[in-house]
Protein backbone atom coordinates (compact mmCIF):
# COMPACT_ATOMS: atom_id res chain seq x y z
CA UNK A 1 6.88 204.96 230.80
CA UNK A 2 9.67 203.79 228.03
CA UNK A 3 8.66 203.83 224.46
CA UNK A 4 8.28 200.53 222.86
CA UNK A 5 10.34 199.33 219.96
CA UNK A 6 13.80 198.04 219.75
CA UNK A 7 16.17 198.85 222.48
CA UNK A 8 20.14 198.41 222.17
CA UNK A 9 20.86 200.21 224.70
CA UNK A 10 19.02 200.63 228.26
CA UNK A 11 19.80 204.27 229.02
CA UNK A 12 18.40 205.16 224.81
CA UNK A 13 15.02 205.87 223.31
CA UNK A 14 13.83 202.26 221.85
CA UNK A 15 13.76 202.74 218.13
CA UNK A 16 10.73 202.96 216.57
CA UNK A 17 11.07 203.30 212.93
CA UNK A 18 12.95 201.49 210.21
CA UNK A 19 14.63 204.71 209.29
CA UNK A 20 15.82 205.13 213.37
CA UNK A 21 16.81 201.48 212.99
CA UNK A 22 18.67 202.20 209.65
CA UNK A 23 20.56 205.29 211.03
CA UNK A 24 21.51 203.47 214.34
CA UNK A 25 23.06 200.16 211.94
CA UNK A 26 24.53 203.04 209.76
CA UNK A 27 26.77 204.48 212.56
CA UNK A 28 27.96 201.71 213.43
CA UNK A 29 31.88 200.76 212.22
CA UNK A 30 32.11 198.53 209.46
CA UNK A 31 33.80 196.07 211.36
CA UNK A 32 30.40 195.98 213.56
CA UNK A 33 27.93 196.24 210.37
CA UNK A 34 29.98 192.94 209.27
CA UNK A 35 28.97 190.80 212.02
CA UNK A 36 24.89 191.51 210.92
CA UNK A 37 22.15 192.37 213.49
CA UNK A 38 21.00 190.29 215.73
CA UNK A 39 17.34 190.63 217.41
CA UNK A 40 15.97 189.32 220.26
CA UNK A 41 12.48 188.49 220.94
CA UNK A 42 10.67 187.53 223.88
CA UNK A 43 7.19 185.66 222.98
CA UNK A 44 5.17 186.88 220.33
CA UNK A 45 1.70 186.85 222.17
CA UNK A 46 3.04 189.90 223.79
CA UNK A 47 3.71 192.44 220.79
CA UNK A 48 0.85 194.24 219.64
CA UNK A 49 0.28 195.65 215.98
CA UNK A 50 2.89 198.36 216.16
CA UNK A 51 5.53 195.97 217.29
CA UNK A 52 5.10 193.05 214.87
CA UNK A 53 4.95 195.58 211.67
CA UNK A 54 8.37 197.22 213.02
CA UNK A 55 9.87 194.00 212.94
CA UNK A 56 8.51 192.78 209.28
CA UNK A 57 9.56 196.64 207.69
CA UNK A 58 13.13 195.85 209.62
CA UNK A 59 13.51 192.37 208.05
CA UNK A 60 11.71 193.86 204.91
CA UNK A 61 14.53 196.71 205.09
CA UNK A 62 17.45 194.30 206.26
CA UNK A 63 16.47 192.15 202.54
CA UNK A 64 16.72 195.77 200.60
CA UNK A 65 19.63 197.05 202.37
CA UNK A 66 21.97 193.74 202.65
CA UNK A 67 22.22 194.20 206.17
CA UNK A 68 22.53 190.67 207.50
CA UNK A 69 19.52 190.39 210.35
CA UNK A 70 19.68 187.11 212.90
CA UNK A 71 16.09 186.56 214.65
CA UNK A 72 15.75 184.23 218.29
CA UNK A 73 13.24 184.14 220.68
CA UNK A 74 14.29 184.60 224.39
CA UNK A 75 13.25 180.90 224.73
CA UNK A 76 15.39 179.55 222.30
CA UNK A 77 19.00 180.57 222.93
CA UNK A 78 21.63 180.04 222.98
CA UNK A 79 20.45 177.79 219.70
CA UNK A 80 17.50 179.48 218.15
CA UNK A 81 18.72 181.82 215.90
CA UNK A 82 17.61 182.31 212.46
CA UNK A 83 19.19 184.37 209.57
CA UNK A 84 16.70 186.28 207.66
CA UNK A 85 16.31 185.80 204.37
């Protein structure tokens, strides 16, 4: 069974932490840490406990760290996103 989390890649471990999400957006090239994160979300009835506080500490860490962070839900695009502020 695959872990839950955030998944940006299919054949990876989903992240599970802020600090795996932090290291992943660290890694990146500058270039790609320019153009912000940008989440997908399918709808929230689904996400237990775990899931819901991962994404609040990632928006919570995206504020302290400057990383821009873009939020849609699956239904919702190609219009739906939303910058986190």
């Amino acid at each position: 069974m695959k872990k839950w989390g955030l998944v940006y890649d299919p054949s990876q471990e989903a992240l599970q932490t802020p600090d795996e999400f932090l290291s992943l957006v660290r890694r990146q090239p500058r270039a790609v840490q320019d153009n912000g994160v940008w989440i997908v979300v399918t709808d929230p009835d689904v996400y237990g406990e775990q899931e819901k506080e991962l994404l609040t500490d990632v928006e919570t860490l995206c504020r302290k760290e400057k990383i821009v962070l873009f939020v849609a839900r699956a239904a919702d695009l190609p219009h739906g996103w939303k910058r986190v502020e």
